[in-house]
Every structure is written in C-alpha cells, then in structure tokens.
PDB file of N, CA and C in Angstrom:
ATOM      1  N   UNK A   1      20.775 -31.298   7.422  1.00  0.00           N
ATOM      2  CA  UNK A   1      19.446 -31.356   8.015  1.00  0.00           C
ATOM      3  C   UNK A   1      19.298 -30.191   8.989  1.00  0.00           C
ATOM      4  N   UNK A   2      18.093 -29.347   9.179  1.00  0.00           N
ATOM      5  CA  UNK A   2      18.020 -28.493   9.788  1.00  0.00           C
ATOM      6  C   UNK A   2      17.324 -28.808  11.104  1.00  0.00           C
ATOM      7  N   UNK A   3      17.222 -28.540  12.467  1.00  0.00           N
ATOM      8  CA  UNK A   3      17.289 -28.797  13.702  1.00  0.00           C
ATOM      9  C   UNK A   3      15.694 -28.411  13.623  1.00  0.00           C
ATOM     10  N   UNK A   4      15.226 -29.135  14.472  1.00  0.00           N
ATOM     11  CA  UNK A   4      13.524 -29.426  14.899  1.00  0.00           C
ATOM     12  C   UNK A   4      12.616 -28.147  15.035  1.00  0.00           C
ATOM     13  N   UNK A   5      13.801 -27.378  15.719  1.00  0.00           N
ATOM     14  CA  UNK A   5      12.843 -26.033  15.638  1.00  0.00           C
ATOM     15  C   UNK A   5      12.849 -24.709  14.602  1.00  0.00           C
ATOM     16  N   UNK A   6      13.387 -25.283  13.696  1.00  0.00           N
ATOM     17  CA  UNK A   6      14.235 -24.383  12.248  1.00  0.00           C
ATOM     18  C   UNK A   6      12.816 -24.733  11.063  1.00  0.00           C
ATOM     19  N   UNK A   7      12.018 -23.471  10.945  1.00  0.00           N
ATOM     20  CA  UNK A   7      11.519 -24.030   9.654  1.00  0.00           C
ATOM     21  C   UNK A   7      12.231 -24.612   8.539  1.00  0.00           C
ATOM     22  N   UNK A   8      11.483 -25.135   7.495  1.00  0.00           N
ATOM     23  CA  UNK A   8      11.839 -26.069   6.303  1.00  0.00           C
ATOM     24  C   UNK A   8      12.050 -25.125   5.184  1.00  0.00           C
ATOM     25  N   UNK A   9      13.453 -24.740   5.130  1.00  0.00           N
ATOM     26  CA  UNK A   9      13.204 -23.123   4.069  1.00  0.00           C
ATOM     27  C   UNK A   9      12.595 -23.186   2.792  1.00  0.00           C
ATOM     28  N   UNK A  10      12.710 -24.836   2.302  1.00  0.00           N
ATOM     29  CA  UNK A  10      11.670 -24.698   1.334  1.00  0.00           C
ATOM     30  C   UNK A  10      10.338 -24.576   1.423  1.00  0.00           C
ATOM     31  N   UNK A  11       9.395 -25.262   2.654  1.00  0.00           N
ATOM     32  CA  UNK A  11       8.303 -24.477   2.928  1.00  0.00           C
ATOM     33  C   UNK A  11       7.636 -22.953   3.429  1.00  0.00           C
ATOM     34  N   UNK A  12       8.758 -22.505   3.396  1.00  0.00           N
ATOM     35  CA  UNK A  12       9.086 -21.061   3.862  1.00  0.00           C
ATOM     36  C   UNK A  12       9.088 -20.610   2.195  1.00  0.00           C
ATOM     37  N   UNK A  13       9.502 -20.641   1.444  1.00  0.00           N
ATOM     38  CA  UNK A  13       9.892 -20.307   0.264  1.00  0.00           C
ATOM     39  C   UNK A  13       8.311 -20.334  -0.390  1.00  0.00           C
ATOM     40  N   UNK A  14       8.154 -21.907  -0.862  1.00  0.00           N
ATOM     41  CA  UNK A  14       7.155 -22.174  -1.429  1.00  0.00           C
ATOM     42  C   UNK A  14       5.638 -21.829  -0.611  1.00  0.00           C
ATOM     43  N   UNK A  15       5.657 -20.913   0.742  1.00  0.00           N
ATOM     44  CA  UNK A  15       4.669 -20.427   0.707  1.00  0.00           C
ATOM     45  C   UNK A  15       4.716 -18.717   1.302  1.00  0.00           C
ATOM     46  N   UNK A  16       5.771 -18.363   1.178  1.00  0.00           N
ATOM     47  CA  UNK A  16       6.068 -17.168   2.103  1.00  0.00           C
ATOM     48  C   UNK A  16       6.560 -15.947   0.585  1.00  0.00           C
ATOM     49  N   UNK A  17       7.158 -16.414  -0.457  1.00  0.00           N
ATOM     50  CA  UNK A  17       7.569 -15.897  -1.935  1.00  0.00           C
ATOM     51  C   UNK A  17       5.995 -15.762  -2.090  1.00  0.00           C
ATOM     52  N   UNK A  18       5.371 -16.339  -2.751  1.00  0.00           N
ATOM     53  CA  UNK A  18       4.158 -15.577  -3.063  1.00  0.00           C
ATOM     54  C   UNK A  18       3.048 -15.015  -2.495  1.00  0.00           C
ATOM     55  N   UNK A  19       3.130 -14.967  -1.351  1.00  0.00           N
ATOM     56  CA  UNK A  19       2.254 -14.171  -0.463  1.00  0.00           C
ATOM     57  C   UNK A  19       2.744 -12.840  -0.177  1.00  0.00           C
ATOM     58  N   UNK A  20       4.143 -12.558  -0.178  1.00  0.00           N
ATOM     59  CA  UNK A  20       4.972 -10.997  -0.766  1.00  0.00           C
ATOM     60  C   UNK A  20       4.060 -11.004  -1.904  1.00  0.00           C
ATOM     61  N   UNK A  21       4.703 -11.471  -2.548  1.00  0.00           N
ATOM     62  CA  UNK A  21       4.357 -11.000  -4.134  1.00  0.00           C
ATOM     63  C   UNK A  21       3.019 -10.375  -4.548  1.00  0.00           C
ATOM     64  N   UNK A  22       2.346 -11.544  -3.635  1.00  0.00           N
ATOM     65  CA  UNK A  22       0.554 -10.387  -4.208  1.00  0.00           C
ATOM     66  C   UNK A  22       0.441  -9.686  -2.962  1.00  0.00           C
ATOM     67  N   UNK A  23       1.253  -9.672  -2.082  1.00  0.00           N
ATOM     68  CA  UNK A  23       0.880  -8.012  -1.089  1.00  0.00           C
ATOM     69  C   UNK A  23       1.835  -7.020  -2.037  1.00  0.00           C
ATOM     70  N   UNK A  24       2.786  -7.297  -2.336  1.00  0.00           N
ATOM     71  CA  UNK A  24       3.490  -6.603  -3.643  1.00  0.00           C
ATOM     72  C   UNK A  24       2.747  -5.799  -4.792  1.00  0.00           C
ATOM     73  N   UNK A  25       1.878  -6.768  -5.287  1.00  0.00           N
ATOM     74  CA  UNK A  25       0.936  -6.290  -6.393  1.00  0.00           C
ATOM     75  C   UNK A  25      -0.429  -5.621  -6.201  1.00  0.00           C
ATOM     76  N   UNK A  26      -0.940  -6.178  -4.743  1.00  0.00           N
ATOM     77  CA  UNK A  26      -2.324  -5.427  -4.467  1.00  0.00           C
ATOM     78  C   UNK A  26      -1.953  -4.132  -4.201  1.00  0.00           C
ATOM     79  N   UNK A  27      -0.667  -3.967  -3.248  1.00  0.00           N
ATOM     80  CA  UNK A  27      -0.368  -2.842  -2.761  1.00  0.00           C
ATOM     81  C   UNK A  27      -0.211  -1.838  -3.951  1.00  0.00           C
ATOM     82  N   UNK A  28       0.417  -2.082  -4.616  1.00  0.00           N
ATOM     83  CA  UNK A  28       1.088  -1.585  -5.760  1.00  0.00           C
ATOM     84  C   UNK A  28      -0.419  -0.742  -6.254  1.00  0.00           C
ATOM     85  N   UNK A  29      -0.709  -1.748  -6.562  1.00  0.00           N
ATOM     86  CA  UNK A  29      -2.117  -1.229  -7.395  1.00  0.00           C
ATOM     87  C   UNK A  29      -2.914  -0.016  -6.621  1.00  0.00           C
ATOM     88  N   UNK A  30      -3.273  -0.357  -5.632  1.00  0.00           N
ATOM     89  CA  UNK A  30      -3.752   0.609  -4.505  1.00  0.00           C
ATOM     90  C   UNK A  30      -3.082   1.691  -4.855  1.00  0.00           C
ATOM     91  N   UNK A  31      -1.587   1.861  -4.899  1.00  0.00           N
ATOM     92  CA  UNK A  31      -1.075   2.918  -4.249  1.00  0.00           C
ATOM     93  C   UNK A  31      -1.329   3.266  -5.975  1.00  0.00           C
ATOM     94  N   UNK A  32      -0.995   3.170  -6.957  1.00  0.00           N
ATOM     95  CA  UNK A  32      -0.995   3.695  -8.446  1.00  0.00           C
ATOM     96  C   UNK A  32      -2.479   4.281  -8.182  1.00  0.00           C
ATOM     97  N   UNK A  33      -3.783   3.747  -8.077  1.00  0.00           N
ATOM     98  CA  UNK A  33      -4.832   4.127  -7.741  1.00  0.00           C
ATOM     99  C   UNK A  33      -5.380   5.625  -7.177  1.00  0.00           C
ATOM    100  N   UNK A  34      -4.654   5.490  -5.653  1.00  0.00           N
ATOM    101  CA  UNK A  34      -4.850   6.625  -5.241  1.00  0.00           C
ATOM    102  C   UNK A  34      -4.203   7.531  -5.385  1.00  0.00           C
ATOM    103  N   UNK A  35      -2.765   7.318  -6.511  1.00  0.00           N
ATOM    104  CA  UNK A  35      -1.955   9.014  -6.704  1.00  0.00           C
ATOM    105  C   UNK A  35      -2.663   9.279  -8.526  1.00  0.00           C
ATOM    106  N   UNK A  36      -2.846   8.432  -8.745  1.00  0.00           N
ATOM    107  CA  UNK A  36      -3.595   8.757 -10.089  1.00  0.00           C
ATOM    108  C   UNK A  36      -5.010   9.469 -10.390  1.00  0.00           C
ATOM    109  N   UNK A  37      -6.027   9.189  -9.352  1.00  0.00           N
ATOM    110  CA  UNK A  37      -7.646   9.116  -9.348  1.00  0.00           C
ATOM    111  C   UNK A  37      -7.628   9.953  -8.315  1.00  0.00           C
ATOM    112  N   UNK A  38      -9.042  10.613  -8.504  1.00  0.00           N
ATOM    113  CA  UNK A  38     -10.051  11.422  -7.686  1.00  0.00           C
ATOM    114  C   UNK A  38     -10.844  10.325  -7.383  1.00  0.00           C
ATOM    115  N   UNK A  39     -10.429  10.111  -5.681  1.00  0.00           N
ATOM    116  CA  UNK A  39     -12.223   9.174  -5.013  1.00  0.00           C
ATOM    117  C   UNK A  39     -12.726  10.309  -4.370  1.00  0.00           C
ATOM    118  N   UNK A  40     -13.326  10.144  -4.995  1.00  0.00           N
ATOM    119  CA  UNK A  40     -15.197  11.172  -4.457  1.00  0.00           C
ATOM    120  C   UNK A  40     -15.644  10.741  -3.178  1.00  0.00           C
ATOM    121  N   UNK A  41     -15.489   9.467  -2.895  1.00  0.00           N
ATOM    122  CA  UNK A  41     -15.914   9.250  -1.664  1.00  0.00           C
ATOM    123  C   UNK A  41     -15.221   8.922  -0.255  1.00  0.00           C
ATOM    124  N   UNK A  42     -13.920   9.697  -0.690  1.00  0.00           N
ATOM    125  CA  UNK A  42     -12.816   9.699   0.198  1.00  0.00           C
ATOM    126  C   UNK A  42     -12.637  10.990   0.185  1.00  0.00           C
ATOM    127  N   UNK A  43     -12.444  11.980   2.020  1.00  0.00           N
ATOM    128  CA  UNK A  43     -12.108  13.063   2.201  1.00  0.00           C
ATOM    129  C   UNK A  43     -10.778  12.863   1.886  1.00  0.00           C
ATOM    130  N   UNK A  44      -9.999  14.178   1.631  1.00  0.00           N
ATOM    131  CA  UNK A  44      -8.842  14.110   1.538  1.00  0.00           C
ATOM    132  C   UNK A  44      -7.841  13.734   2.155  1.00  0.00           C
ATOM    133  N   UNK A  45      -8.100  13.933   4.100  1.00  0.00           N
ATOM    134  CA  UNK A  45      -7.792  13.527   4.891  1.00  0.00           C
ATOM    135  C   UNK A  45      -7.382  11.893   4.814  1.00  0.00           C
ATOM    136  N   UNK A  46      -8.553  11.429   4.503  1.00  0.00           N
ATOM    137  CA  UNK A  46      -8.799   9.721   4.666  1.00  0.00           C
ATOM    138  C   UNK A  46      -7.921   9.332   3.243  1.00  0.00           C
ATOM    139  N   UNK A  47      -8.133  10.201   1.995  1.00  0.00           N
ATOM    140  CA  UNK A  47      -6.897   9.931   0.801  1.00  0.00           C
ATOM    141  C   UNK A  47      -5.703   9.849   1.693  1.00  0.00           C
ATOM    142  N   UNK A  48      -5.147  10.753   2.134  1.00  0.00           N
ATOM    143  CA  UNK A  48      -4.261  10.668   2.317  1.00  0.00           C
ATOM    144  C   UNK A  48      -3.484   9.760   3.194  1.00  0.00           C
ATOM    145  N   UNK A  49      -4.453   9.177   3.995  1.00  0.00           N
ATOM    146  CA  UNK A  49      -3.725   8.488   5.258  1.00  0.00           C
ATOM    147  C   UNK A  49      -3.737   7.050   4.552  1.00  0.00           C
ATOM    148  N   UNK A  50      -4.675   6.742   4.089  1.00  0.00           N
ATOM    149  CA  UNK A  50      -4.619   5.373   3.135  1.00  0.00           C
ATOM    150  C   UNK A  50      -3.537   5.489   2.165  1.00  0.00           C
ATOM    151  N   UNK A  51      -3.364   6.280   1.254  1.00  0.00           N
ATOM    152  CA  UNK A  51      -1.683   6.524   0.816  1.00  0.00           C
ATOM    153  C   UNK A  51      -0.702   6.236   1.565  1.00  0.00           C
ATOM    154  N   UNK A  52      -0.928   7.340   2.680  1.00  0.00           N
ATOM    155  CA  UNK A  52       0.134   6.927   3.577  1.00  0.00           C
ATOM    156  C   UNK A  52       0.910   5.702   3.997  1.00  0.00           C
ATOM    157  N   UNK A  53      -0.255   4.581   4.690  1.00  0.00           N
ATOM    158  CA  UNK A  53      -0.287   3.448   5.136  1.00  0.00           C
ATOM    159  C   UNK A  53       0.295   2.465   3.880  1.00  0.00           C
ATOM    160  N   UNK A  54      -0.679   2.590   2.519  1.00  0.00           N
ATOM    161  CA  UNK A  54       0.120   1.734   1.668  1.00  0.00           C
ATOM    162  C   UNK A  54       1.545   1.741   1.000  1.00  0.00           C
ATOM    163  N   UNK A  55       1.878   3.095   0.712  1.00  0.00           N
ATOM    164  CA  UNK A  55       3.324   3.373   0.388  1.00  0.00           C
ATOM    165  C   UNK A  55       4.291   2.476   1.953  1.00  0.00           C
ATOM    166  N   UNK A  56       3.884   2.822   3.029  1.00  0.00           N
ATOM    167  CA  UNK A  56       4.459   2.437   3.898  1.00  0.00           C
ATOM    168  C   UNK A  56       4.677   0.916   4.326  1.00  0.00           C
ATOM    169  N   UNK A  57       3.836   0.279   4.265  1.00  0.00           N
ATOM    170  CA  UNK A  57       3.517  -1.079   3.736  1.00  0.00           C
ATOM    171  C   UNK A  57       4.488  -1.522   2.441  1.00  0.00           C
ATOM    172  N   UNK A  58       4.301  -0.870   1.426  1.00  0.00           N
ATOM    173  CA  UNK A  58       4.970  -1.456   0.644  1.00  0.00           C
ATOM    174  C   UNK A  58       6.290  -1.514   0.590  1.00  0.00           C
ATOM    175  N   UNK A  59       6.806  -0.380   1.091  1.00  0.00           N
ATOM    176  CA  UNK A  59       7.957  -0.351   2.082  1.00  0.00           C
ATOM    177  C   UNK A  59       7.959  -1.330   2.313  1.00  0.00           C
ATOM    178  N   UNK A  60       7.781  -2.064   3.892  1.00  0.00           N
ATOM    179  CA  UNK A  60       8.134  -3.035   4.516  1.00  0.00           C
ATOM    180  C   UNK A  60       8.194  -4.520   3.467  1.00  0.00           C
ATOM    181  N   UNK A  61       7.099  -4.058   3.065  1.00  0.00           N
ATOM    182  CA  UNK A  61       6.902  -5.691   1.902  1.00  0.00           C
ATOM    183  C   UNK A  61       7.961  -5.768   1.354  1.00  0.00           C
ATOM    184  N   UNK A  62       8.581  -4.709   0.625  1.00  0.00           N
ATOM    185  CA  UNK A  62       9.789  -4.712  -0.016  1.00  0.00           C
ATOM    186  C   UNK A  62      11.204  -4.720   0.696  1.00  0.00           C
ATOM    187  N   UNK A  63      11.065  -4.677   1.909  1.00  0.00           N
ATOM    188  CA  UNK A  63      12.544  -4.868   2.742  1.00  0.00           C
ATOM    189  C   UNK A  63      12.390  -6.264   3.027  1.00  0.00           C
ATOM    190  N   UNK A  64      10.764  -6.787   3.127  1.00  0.00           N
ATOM    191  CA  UNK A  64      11.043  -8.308   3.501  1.00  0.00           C
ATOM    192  C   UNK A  64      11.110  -8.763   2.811  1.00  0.00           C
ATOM    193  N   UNK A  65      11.042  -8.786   1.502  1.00  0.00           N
ATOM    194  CA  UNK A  65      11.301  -9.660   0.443  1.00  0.00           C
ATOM    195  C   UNK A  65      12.844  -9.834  -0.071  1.00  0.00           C
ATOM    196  N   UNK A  66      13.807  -8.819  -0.087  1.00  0.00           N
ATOM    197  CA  UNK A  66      14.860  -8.414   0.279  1.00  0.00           C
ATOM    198  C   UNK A  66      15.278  -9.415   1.035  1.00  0.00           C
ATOM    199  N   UNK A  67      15.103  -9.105   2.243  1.00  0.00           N
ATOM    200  CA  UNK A  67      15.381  -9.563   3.584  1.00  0.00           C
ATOM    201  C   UNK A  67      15.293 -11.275   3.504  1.00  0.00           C
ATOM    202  N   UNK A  68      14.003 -11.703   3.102  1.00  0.00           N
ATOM    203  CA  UNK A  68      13.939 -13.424   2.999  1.00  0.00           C
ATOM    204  C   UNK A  68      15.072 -14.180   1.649  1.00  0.00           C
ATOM    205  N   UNK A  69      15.352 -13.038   1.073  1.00  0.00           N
ATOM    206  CA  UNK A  69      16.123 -14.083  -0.118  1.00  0.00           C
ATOM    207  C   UNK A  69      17.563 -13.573   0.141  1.00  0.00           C
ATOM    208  N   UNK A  70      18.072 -12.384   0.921  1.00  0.00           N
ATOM    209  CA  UNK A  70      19.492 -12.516   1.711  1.00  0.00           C
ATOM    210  C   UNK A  70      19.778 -13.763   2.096  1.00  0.00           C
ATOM    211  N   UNK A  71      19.040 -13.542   3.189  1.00  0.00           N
ATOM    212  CA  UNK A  71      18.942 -14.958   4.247  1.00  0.00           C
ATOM    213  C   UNK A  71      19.034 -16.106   3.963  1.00  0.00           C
ATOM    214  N   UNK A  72      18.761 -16.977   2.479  1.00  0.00           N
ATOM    215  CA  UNK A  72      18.084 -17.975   2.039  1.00  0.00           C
ATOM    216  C   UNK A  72      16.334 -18.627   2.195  1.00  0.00           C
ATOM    217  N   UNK A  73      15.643 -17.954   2.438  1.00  0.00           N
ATOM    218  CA  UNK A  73      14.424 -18.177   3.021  1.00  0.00           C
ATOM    219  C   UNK A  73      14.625 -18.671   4.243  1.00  0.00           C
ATOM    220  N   UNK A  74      15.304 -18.072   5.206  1.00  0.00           N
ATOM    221  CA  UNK A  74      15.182 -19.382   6.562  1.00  0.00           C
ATOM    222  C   UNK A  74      14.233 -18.681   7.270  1.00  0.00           C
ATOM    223  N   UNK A  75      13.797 -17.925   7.340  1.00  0.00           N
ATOM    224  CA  UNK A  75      12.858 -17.114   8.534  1.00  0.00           C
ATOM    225  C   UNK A  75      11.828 -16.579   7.982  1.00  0.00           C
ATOM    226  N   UNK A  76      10.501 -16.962   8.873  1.00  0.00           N
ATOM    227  CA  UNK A  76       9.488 -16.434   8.591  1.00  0.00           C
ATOM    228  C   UNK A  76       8.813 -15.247   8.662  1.00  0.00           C
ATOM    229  N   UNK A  77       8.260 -15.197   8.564  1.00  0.00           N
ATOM    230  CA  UNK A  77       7.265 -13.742   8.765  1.00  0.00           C
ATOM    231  C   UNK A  77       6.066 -13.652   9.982  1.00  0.00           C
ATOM    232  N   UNK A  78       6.497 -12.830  11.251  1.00  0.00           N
ATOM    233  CA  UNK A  78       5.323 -12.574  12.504  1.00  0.00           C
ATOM    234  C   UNK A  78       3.988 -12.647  12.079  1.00  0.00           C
ATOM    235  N   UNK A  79       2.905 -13.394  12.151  1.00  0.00           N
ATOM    236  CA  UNK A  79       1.601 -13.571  11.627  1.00  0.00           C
ATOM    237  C   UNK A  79       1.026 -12.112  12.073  1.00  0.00           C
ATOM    238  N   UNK A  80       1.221 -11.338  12.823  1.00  0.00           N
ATOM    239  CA  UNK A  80       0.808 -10.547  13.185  1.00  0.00           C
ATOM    240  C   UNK A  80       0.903  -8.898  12.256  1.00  0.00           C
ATOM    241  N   UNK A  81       2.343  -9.235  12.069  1.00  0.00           N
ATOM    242  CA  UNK A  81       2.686  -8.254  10.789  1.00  0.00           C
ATOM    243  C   UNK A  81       1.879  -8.756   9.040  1.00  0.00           C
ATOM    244  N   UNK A  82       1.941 -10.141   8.909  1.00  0.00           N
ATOM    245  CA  UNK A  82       0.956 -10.430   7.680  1.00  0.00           C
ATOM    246  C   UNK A  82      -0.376 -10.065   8.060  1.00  0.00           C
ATOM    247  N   UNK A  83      -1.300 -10.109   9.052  1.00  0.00           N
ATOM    248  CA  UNK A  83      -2.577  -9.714   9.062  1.00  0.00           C
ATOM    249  C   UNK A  83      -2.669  -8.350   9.024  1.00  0.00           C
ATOM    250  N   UNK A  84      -1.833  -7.706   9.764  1.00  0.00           N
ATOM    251  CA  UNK A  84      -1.844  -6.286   9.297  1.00  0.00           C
ATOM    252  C   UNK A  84      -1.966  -5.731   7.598  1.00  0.00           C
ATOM    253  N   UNK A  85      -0.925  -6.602   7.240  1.00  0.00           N
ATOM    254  CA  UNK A  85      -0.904  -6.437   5.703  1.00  0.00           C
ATOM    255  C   UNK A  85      -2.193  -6.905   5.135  1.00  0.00           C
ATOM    256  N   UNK A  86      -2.963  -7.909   5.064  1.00  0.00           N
ATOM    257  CA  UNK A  86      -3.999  -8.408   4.550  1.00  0.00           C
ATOM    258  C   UNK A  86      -4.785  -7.598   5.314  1.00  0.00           C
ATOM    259  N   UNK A  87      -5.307  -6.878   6.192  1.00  0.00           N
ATOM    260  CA  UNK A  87      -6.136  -6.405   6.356  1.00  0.00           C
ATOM    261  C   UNK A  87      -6.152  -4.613   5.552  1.00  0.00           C
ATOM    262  N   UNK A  88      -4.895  -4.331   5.561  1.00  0.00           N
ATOM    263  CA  UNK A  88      -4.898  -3.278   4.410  1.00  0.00           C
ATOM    264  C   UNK A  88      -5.310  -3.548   2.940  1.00  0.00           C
ATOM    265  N   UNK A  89      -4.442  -4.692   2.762  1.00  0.00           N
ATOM    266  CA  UNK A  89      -5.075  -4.882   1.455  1.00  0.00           C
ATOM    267  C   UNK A  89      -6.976  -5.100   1.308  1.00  0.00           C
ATOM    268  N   UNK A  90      -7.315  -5.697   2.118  1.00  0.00           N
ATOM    269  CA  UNK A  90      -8.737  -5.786   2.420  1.00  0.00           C
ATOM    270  C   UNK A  90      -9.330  -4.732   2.463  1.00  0.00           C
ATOM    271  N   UNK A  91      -8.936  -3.392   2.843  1.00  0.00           N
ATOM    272  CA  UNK A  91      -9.236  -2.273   2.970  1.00  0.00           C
ATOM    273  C   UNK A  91      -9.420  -1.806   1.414  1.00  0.00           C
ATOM    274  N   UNK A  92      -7.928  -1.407   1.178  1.00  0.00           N
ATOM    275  CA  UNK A  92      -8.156  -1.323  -0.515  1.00  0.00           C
ATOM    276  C   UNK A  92      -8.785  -1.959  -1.418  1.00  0.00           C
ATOM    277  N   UNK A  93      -8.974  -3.434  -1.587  1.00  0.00           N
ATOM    278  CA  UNK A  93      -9.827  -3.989  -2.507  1.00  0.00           C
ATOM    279  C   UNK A  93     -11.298  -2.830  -1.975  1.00  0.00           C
ATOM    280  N   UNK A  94     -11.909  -2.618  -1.196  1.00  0.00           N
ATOM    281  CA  UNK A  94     -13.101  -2.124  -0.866  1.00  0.00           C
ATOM    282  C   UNK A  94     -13.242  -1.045  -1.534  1.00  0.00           C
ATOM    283  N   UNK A  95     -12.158  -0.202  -1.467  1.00  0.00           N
ATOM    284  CA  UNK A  95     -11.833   1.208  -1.876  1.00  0.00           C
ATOM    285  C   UNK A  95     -11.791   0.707  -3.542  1.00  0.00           C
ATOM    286  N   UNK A  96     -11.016  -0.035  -4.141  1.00  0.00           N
ATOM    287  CA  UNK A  96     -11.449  -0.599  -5.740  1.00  0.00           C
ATOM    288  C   UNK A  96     -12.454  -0.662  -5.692  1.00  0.00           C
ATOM    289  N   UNK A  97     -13.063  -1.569  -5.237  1.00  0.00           N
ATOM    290  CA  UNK A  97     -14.223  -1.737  -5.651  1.00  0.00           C
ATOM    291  C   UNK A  97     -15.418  -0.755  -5.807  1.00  0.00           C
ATOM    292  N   UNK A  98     -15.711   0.269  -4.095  1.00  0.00           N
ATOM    293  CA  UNK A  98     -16.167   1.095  -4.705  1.00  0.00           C
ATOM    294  C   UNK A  98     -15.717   2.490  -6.280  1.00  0.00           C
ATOM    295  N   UNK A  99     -14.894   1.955  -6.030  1.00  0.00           N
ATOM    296  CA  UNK A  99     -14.104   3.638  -6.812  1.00  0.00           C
ATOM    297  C   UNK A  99     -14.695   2.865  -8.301  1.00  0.00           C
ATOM    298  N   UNK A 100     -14.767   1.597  -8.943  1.00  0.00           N
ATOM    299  CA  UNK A 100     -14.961   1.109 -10.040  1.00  0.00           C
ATOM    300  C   UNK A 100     -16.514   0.797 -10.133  1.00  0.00           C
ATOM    301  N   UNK A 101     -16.981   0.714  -8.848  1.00  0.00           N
ATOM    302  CA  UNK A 101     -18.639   0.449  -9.377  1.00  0.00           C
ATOM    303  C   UNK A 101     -18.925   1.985  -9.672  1.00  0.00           C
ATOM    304  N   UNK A 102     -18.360   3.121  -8.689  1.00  0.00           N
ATOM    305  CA  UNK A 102     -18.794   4.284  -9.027  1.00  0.00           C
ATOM    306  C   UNK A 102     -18.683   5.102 -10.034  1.00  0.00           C
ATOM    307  N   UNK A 103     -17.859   4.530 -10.850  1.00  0.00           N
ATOM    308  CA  UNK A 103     -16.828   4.679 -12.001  1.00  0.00           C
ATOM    309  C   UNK A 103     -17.052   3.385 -13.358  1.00  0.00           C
ATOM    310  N   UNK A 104     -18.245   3.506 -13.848  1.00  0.00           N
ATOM    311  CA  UNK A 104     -18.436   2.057 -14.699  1.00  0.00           C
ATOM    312  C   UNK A 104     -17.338   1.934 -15.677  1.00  0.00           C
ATOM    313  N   UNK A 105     -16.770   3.350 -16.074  1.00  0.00           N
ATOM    314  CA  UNK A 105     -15.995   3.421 -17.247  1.00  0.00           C
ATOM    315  C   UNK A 105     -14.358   3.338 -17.148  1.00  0.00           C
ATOM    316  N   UNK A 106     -14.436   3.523 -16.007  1.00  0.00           N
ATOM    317  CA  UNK A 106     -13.120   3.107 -15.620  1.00  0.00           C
ATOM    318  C   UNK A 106     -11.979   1.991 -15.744  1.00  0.00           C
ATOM    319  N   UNK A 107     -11.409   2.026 -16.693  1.00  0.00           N
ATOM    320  CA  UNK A 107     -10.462   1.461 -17.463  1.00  0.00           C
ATOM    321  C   UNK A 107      -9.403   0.404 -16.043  1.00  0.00           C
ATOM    322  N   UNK A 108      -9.122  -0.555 -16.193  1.00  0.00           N
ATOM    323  CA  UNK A 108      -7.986  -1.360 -15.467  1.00  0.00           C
ATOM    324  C   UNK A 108      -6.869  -1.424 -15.990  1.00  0.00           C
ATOM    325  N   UNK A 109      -5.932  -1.226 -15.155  1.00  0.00           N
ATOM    326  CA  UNK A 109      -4.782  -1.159 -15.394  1.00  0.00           C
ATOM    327  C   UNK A 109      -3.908  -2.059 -15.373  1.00  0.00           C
ATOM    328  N   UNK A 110      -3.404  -3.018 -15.564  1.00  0.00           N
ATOM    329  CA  UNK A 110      -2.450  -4.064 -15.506  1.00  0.00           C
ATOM    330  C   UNK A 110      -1.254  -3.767 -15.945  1.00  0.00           C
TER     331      UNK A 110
END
C-alpha cells in the first residue's frame, strides 16, 4: 500500500500515459508541418521560433515519458509545465488550421 501522500501510480498511469502521448502526436505533427511547408502567414522569424519551441517541447515530452515509465509511473507531472504544453499545442492547432483553410488542397498526413 502506498502512503497517503504518494499518488495511486495507476491513476498516474491511466491518466498521465495518454496525455504524453497526444502532446507526443500534436507536437509531432506541428513540428513535421513547419519543416515541410511554406506558411505564408508566418514571418520567418515567427517560423522559426515556433519550430523552435516545439522541437523543444518535444524534447521534454520525450524525456518525460522516459522518465515516468523508469520510475514505474509514481510521479506526476507540475500542472504548470502541462499548461505550458497545451497551450503550445493550442497555438499550433491555430497555425493548422489556418495553414489548411488557406491551403484547401492540402493533403493530411497521418
């Protein structure tokens, strides 16, 4: 039995594994996105720093995912570092979205 103030690593698991996973995959996508495509409505500057940020991100996503299944899932993740992440990803969906309305023909990639 784990002590009162020890999360429940299976609730750690069963909700902390797939919330990597699709910062894993949004990121992913983002970043394939912007080394593949011309956005027109991104200076290069602003390309680049949004690259920046998501490669870097995905970084971290990928050391914590690492990191939680070393461990056994016992430790969570700083809410503060996940909103960061969801708010990038929030960023990028925007950046999809415009880049594909502006782009009707634009093929998805899966």
């Amino acid at each position: 039995m784990f002590p009162a103030d020890l999360p429940d690593p299976e609730l750690l698991k069963t909700l902390l594994e797939p919330l990597l996973e699709d910062f894993q995959y949004w990121l992913s996508r983002a970043e394939t996105l912007l080394i593949e495509e011309d956005i027109a409505f991104l200076d290069a500057e602003a390309h680049a720093d949004l690259l920046g940020r998501v490669e870097q991100t995905l970084q971290e996503v990928q050391a914590t995912q690492s990191l939680f299944q070393a461990i056994g899932c016992q430790a969570g993740i700083d809410t503060e570092i996940i909103m960061k992440w969801h708010k990038l990803v929030a960023e990028c969906w925007q950046v999809m979205i415009q880049f594909r309305m502006g782009n009707p023909n634009a093929t998805e990639k899966r």
